[in-house]
Protein backbone atom coordinates (compact mmCIF):
# COMPACT_ATOMS: atom_id res chain seq x y z
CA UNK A 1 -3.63 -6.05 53.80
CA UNK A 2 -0.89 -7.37 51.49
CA UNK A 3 -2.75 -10.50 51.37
CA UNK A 4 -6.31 -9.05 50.26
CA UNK A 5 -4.77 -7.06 47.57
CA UNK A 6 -2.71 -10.42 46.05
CA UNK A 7 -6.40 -11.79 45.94
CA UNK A 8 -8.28 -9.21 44.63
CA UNK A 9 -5.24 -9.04 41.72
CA UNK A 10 -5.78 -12.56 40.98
CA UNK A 11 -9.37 -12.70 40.86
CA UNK A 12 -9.14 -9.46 38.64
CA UNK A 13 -6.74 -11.48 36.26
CA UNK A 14 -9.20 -14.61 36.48
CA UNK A 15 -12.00 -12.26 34.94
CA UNK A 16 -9.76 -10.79 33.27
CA UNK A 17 -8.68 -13.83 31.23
CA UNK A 18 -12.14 -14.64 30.65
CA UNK A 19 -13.35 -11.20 30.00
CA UNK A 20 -15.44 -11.01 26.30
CA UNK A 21 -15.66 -7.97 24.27
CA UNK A 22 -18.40 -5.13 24.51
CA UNK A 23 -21.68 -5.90 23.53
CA UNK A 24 -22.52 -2.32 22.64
CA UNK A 25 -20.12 0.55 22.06
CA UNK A 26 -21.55 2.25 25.07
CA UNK A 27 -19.53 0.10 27.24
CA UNK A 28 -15.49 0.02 27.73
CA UNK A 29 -13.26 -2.22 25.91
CA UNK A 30 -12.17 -4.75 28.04
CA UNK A 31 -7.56 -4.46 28.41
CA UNK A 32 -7.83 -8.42 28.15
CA UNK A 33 -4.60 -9.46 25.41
CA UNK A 34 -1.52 -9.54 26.65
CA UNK A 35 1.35 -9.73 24.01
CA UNK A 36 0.78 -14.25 23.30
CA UNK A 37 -2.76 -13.39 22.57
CA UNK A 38 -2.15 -10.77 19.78
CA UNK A 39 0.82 -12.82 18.17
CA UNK A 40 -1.12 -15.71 17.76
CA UNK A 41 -4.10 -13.42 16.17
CA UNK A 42 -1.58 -11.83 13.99
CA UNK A 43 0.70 -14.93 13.56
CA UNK A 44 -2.41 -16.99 12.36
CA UNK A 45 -3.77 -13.92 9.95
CA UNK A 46 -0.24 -14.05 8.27
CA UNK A 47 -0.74 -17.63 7.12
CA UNK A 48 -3.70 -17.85 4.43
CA UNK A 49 -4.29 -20.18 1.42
CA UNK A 50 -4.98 -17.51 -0.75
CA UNK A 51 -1.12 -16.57 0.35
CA UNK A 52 0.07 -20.21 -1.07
CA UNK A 53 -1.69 -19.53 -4.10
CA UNK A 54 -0.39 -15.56 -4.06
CA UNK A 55 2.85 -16.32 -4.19
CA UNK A 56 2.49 -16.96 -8.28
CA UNK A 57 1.66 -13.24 -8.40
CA UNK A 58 4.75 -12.72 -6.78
CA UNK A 59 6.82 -14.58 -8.87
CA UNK A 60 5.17 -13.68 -11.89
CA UNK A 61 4.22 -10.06 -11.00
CA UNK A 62 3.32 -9.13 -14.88
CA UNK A 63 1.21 -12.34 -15.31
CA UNK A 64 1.13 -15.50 -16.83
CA UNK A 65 3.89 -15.73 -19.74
CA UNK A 66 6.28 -12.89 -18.12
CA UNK A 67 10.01 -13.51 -17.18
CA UNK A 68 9.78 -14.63 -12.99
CA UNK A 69 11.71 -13.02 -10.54
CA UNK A 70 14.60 -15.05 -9.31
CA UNK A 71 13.87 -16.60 -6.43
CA UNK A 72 16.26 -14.40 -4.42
CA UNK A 73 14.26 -11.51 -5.43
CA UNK A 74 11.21 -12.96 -4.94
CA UNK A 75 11.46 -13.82 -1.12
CA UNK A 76 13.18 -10.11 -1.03
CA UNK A 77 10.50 -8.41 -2.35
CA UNK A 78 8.44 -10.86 0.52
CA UNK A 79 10.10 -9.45 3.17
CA UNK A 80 10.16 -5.79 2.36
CA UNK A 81 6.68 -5.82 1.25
CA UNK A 82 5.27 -7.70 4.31
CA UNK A 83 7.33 -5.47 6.75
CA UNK A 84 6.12 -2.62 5.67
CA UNK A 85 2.88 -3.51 5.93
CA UNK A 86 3.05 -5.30 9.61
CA UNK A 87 4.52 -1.45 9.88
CA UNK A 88 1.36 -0.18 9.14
CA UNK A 89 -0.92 -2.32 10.70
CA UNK A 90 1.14 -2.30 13.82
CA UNK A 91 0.45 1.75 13.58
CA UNK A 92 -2.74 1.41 12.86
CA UNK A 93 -3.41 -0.93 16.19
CA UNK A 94 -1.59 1.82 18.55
CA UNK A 95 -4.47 4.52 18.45
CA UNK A 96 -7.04 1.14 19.24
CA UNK A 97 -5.01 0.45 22.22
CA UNK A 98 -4.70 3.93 23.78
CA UNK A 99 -8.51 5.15 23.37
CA UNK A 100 -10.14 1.92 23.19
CA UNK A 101 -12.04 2.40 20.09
CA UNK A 102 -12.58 -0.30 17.49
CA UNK A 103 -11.09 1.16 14.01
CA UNK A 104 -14.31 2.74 12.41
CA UNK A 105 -15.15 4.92 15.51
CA UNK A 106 -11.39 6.10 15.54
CA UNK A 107 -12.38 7.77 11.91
CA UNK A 108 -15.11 10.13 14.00
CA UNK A 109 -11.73 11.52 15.10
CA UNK A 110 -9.78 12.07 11.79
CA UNK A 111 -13.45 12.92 9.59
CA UNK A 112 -15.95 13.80 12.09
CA UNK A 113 -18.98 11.29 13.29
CA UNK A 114 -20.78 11.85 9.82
CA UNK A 115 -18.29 11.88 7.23
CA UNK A 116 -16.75 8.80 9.17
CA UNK A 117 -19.89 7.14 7.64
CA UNK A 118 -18.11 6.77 3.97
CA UNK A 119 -14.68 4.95 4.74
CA UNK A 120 -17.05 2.52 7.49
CA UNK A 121 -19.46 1.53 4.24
CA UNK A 122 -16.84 0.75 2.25
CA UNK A 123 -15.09 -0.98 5.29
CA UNK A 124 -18.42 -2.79 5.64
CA UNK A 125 -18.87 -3.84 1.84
CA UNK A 126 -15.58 -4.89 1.44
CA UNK A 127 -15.36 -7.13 5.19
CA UNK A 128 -18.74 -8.94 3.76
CA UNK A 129 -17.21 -9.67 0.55
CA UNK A 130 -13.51 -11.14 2.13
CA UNK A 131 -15.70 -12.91 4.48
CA UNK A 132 -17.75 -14.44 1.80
CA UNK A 133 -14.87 -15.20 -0.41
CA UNK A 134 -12.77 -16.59 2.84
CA UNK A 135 -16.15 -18.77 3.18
CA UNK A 136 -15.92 -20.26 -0.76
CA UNK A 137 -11.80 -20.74 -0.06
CA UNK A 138 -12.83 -23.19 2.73
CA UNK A 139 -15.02 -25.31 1.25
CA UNK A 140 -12.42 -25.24 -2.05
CA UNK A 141 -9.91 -26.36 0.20
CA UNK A 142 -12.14 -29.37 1.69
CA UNK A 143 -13.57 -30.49 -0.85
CA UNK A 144 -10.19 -30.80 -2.39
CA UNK A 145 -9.49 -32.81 0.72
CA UNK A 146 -12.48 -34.89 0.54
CA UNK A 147 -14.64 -34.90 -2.57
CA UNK A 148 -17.50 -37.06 -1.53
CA UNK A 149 -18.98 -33.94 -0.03
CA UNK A 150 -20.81 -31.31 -2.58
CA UNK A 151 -18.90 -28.28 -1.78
CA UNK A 152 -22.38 -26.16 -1.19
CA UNK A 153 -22.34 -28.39 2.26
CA UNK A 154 -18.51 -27.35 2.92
CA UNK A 155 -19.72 -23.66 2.59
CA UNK A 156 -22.83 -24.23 4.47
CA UNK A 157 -20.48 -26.03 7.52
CA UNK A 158 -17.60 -22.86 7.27
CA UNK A 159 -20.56 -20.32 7.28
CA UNK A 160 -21.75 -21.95 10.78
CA UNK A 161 -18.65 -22.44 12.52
CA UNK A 162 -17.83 -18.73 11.19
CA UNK A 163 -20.59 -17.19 12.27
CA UNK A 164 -20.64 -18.84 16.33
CA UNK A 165 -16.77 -18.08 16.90
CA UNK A 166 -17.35 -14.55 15.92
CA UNK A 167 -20.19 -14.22 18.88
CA UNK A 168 -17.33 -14.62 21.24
CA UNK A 169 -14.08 -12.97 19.80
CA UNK A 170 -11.66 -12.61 22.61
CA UNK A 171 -11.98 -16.44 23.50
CA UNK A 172 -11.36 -16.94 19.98
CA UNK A 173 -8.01 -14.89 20.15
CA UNK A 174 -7.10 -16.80 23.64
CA UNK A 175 -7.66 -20.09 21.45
CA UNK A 176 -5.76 -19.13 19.07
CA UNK A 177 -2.89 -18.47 21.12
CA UNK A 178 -3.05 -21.62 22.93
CA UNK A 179 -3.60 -24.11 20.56
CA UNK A 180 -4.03 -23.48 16.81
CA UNK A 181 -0.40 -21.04 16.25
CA UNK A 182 1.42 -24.60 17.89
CA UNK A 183 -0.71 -27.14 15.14
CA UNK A 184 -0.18 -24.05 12.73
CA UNK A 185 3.58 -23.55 13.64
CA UNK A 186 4.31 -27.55 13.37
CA UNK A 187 2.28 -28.10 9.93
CA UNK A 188 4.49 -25.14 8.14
CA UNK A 189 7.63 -26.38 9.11
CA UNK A 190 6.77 -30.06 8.29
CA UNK A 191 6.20 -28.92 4.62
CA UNK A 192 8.88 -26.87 3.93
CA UNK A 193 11.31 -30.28 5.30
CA UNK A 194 9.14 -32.08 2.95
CA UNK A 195 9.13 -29.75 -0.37
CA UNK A 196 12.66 -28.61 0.12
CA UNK A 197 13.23 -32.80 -0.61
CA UNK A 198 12.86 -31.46 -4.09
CA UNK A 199 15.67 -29.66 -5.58
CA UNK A 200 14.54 -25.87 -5.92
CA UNK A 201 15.38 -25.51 -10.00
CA UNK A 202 16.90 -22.02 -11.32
CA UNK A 203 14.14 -20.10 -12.87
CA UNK A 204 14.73 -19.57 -16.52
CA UNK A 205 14.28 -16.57 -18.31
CA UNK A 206 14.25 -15.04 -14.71
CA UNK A 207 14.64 -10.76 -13.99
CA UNK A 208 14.71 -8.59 -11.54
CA UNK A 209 12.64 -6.23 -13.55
CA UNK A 210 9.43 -6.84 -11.60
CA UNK A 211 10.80 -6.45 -8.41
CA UNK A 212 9.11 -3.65 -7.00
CA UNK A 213 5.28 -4.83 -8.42
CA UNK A 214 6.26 -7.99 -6.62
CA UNK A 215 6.86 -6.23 -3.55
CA UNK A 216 3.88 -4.18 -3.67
CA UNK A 217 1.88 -7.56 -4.35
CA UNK A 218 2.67 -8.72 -0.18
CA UNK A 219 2.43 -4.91 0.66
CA UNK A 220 -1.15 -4.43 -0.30
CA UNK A 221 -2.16 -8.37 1.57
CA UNK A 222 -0.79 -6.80 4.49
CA UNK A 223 -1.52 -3.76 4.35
CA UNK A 224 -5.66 -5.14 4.03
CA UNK A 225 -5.13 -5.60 7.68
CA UNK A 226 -5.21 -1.47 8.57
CA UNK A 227 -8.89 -1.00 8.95
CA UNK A 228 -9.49 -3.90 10.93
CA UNK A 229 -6.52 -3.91 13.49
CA UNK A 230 -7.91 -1.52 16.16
CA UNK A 231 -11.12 -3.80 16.55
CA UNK A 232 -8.55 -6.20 17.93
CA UNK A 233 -6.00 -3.72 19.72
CA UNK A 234 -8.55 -1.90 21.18
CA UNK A 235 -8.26 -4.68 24.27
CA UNK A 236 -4.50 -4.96 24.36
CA UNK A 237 -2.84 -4.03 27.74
CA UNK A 238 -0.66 -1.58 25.86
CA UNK A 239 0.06 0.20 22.81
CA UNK A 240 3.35 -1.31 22.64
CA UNK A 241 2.13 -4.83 22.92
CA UNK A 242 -0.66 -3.75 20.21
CA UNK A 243 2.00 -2.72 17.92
CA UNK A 244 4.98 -5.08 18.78
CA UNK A 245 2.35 -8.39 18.43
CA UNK A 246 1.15 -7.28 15.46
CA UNK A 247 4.38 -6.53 13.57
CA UNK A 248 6.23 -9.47 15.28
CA UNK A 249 3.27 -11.80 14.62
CA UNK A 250 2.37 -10.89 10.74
CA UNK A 251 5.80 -10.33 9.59
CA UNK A 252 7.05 -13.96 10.21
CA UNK A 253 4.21 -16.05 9.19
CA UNK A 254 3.10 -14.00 5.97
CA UNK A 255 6.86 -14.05 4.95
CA UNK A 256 6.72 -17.95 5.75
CA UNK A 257 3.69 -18.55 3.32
CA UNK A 258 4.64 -16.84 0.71
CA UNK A 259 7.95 -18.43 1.22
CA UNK A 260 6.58 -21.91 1.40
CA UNK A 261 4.07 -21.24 -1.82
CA UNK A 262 7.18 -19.71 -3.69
CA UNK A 263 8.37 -23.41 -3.22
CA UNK A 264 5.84 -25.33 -3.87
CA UNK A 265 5.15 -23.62 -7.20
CA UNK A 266 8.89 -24.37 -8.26
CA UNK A 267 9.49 -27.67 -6.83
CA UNK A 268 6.46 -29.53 -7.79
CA UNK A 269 3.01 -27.25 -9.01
CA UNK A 270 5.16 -25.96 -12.11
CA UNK A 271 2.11 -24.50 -13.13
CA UNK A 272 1.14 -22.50 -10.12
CA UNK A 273 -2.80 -23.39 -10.15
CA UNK A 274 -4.51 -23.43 -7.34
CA UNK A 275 -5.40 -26.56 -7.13
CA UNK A 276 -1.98 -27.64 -8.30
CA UNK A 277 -0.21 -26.02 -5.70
CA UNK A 278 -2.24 -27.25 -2.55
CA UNK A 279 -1.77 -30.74 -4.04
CA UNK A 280 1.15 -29.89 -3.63
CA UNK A 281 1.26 -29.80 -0.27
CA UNK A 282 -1.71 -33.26 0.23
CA UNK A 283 0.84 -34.98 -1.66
CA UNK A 284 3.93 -35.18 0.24
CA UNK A 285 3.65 -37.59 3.54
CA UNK A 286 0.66 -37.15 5.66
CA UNK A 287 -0.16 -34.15 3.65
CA UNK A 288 -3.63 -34.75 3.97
CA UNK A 289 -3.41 -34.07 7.80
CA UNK A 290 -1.16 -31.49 7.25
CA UNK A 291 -3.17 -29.31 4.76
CA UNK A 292 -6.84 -30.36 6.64
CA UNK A 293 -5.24 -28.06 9.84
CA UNK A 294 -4.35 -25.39 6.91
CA UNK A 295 -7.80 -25.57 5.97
CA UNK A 296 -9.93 -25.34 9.23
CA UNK A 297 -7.33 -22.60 10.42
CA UNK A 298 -8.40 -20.65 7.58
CA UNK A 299 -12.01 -19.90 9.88
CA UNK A 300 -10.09 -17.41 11.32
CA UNK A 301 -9.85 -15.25 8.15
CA UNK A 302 -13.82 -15.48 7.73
CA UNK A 303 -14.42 -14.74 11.84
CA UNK A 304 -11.94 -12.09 11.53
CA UNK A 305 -13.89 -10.29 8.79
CA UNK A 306 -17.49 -11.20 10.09
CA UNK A 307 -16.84 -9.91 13.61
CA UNK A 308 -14.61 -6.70 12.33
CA UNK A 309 -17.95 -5.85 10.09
CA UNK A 310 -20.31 -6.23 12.79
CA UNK A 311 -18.27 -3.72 15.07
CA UNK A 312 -18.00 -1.26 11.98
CA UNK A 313 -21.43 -1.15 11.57
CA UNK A 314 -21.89 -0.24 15.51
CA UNK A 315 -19.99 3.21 14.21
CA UNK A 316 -23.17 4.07 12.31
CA UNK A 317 -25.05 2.41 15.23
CA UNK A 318 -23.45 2.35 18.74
CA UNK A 319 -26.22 0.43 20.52
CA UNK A 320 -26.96 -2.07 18.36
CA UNK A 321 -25.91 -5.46 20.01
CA UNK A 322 -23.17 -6.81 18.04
CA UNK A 323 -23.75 -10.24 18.58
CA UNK A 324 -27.01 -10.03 16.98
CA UNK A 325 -24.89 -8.39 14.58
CA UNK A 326 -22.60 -11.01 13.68
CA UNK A 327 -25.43 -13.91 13.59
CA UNK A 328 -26.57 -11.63 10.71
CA UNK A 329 -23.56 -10.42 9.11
CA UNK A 330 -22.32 -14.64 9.38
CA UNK A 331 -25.64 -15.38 7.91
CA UNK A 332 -25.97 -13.52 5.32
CA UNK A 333 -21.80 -14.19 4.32
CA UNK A 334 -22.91 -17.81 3.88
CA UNK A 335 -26.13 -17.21 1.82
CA UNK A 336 -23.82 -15.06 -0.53
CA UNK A 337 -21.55 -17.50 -0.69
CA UNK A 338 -24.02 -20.58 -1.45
CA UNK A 339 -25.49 -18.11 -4.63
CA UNK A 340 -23.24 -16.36 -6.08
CA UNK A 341 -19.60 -16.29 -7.66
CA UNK A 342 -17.82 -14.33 -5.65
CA UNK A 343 -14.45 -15.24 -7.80
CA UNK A 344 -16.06 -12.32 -10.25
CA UNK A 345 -16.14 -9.99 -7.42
CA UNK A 346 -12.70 -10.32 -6.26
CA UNK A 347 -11.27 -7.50 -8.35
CA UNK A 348 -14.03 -5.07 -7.07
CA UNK A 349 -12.96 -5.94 -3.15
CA UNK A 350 -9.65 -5.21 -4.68
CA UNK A 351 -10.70 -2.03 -5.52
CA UNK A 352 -12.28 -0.78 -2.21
CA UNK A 353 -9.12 -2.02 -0.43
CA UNK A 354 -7.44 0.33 -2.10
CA UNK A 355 -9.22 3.33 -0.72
CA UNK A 356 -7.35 2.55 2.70
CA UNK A 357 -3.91 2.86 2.00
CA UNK A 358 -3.74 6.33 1.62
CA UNK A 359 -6.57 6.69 4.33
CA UNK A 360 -4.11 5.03 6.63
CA UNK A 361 -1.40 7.89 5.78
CA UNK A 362 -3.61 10.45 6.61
CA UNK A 363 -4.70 8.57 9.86
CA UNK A 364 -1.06 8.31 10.59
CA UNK A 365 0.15 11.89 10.27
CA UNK A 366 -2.84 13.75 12.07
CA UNK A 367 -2.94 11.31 14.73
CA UNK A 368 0.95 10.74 15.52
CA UNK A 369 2.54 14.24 14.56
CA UNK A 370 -0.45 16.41 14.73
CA UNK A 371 -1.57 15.14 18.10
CA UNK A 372 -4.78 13.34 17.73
CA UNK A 373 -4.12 11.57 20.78
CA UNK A 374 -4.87 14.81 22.75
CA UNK A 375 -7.55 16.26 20.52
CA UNK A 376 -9.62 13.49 18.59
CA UNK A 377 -13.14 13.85 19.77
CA UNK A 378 -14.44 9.97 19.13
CA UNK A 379 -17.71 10.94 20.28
CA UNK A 380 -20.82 11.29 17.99
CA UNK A 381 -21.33 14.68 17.48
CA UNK A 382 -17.91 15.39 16.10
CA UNK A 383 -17.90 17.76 13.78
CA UNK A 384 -16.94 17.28 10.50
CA UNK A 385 -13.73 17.76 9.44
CA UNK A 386 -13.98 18.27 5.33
CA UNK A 387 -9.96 19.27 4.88
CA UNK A 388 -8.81 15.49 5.41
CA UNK A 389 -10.88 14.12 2.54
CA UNK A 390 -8.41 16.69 0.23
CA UNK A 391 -4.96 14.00 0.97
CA UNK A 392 -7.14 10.77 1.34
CA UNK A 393 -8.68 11.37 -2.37
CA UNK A 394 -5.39 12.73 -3.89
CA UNK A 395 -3.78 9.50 -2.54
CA UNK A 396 -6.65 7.27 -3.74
CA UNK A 397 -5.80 9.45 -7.37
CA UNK A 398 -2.69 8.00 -7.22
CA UNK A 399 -3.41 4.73 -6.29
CA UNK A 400 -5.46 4.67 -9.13
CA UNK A 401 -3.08 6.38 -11.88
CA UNK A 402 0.11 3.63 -11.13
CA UNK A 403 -2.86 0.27 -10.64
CA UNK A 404 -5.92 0.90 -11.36
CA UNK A 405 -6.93 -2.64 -10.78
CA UNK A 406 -8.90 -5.79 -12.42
CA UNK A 407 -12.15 -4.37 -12.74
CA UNK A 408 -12.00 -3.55 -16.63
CA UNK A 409 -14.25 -0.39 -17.41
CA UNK A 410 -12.33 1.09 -14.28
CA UNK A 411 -9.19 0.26 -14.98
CA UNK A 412 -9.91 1.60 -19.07
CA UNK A 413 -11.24 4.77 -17.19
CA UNK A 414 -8.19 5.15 -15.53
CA UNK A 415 -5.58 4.62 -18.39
CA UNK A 416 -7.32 6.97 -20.51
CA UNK A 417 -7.10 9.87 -17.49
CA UNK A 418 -3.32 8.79 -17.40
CA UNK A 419 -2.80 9.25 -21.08
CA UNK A 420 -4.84 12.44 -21.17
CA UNK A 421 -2.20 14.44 -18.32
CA UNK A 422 0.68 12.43 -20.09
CA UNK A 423 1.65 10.27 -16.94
CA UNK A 424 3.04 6.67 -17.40
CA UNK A 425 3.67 4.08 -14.88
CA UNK A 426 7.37 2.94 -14.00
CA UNK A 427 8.05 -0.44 -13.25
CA UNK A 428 9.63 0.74 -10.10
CA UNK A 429 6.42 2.32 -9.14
CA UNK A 430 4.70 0.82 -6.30
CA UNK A 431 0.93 2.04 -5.77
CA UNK A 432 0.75 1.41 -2.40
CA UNK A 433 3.73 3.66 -1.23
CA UNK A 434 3.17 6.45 -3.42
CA UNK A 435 -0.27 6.39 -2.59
CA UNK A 436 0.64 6.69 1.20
CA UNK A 437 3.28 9.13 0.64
CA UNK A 438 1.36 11.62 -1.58
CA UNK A 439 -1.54 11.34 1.06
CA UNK A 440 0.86 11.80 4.08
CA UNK A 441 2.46 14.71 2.56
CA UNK A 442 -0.77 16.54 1.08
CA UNK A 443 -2.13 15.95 5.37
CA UNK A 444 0.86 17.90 6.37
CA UNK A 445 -0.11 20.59 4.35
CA UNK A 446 -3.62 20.58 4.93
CA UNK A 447 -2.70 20.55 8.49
CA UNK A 448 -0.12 23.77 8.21
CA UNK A 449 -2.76 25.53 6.07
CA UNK A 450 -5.62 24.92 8.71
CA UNK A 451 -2.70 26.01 11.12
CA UNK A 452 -2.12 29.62 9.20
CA UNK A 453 -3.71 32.56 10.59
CA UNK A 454 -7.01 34.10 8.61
CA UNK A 455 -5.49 38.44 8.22
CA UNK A 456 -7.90 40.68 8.04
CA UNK A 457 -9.33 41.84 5.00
């Protein structure tokens, strides 16, 4: 007897460990990630070029021309910011685990099925746009490795490989884990030896008066994470493995880019250009190799968003196969990014990102103190819950008030409002955490009003 159930728990873990995720939402989530798997998802999510190149924002957090933070400050500010936001995303991942819903459907829960509709299209616009934009990054970065090639063909080749690995998604993770976080792990630490060669030069003019926009600046990349991370979680073994992978994971490589563009910028790309700054890292001793394994990691940014909008859109769909899905969502990514400029469009994904901070907070307070684990209804006839959009927009408000963003007729929309109620923004304001804590506080009182007995008239 003892015998036949050893087997039947090994052949249960060999299925398990090739197990792939749902086609349709009618079907369980598959409990196939063990705590190695979801590190090396998170691990390789913290490391992005668009991080190397972020770092400038960090040092500079009022623009070009501004006094820099000291570097002291400025891997600080890295730390807090991307801790807090592994925080979050590790929160957000807990709710995937335990119900088994990807992040969209868990909104059905906090909104109701139909008004979940609104945060999953913006989740939607703003996945196709990162995805696009991680798609252009790529072929930057290679044809910076290897101009001979007409960077339409580098988008054309990312936009392929993109679109297949996000057909299977858990064998993507399992690779991941295995073999990319070790070439990943090896290449980071072989540059920093290399740039650190160079003596790191005191920054001139240097204050610590942008500390807190600087901190905000690795906040909000991290934070970007929250509406995606149950899609992933939702197969963990455990919550605590959902949350502990993605906070252990994030936090050490985001702080570790940043760290190693912070570097870079002040040891040899003065200027902090983008293309300055990963020649940077091709020039130092088989830098080429090293920043080609930077490059093709990136794919997992572009699967990441590709796959998380094809299981968004099976919220406002639940049988729609989602592999058919993600050959159109991967498609249609690479055809944006062959036509248009998606550099212009940056500062409007910017802008929908934003809408999910103080989402989160809301998410956060109903589902952890208000038990949502117990009363949620994730199916689709939920009814609508209209009370909850009263924090998420008041958040979103403030958001807006303290950074209102690149976009300019938006942003000039939202400094007039400011001047017209007399509010000005502190440099010690951060938009992301007042945004959250204005949005967590207005849920609690939402929650104690819906909570307060009707009397009689």
């Amino acid at each position: 007897m003892a015998t036949d159930l050893a087997g039947a728990s090994a052949q249960a873990a060999v299925l398990n460990a090739h197990a792939e995720a749902p086609i349709t939402l009618d079907q369980p989530a598959v409990k196939a990630l063990g705590f190695f798997d979801q590190v090396g998802l998170w691990g390789n999510l913290g490391v992005s070029l668009l991080g190397f190149t972020g770092a400038m924002v960090v040092l500079q957090p009022f623009g070009a021309g501004s006094p820099e933070l000291p570097l002291t400050a400025a891997l600080i500010a890295t730390v807090i910011g991307t801790a807090l936001g592994s925080f979050a995303v590790g929160l957000a991942a807990v709710p995937g685990a335990r119900t088994g819903a990807p992040a969209m459907v868990l909104l059905r829960g906090l909104f109701g099925t139909r008004l979940s509709y609104l945060p999953t299209g913006m989740n939607i616009l703003q996945l196709l746009g990162w995805g696009t934009f991680e798609i252009v990054t790529i072929a930057s970065a290679a044809h910076q490795l290897e101009p001979g090639v007409p960077a339409w063909g580098y988008k054309l080749i990312a936009g392929v490989v993109t679109t297949l690995l996000a057909l299977r998604p858990l064998g993507v993770v399992r690779v991941l884990r295995k073999y990319v976080t070790v070439a990943v792990v090896v290449v980071m630490v072989y540059l920093f030896v290399q740039l650190l060669r160079h003596p790191v030069p005191a920054v001139a003019h240097s204050s610590w008066h942008g500390f807190w926009p600087a901190v905000d600046t690795t906040l909000a990349v991290a934070i970007s994470w929250v509406p995606v991370a149950a899609d992933y979680s939702r197969h963990s073994k455990s919550s605590r493995t959902a949350f502990s992978a993605a906070f252990v994971g994030y936090t050490i490589t985001q702080v570790a880019c940043y760290a190693l563009g912070l570097i870079a910028i002040l040891t040899v790309a003065t200027d902090g250009a983008t293309n300055h700054i990963w020649g940077a890292f091709i020039a130092v001793p088989l830098g080429t190799a090293a920043f080609a394994v930077l490059a093709i990691r990136e794919i997992d940014q572009s699967f990441c968003n590709v796959y998380s909008t094809a299981v968004s859109t099976q919220n406002l769909r639940p049988r729609w196969d989602r592999r058919v899905l993600a050959l159109v969502i991967g498609t249609s990514a690479t055809v944006l990014a062959l036509v248009i400029d998606i550099n212009n469009y940056s500062s409007f994904l910017s802008l929908i990102g934003s809408v999910f901070v103080p989402l989160f907070a809301v998410l956060v307070v109903d589902y952890f103190a208000y038990g949502g684990a117990r009363s949620w209804d994730l199916t689709q006839h939920a009814r609508a819950r209209w009370s909850m959009l009263v924090p998420w927009v008041t958040g979103f408000v403030v958001y807006q008030l303290i950074y209102p963003g690149g976009v300019s007729w938006w942003a000039t929309m939202w400094q007039h409002i400011a001047r017209d109620i007399h509010f000005t923004v502190q440099t010690w304001m951060s938009a992301s955490l007042l945004s959250f804590l204005a949005a967590a506080a207005l849920t609690v009182v939402v929650r104690l009003a819906d909570r307060r007995p009707i009397r009689a008239s």
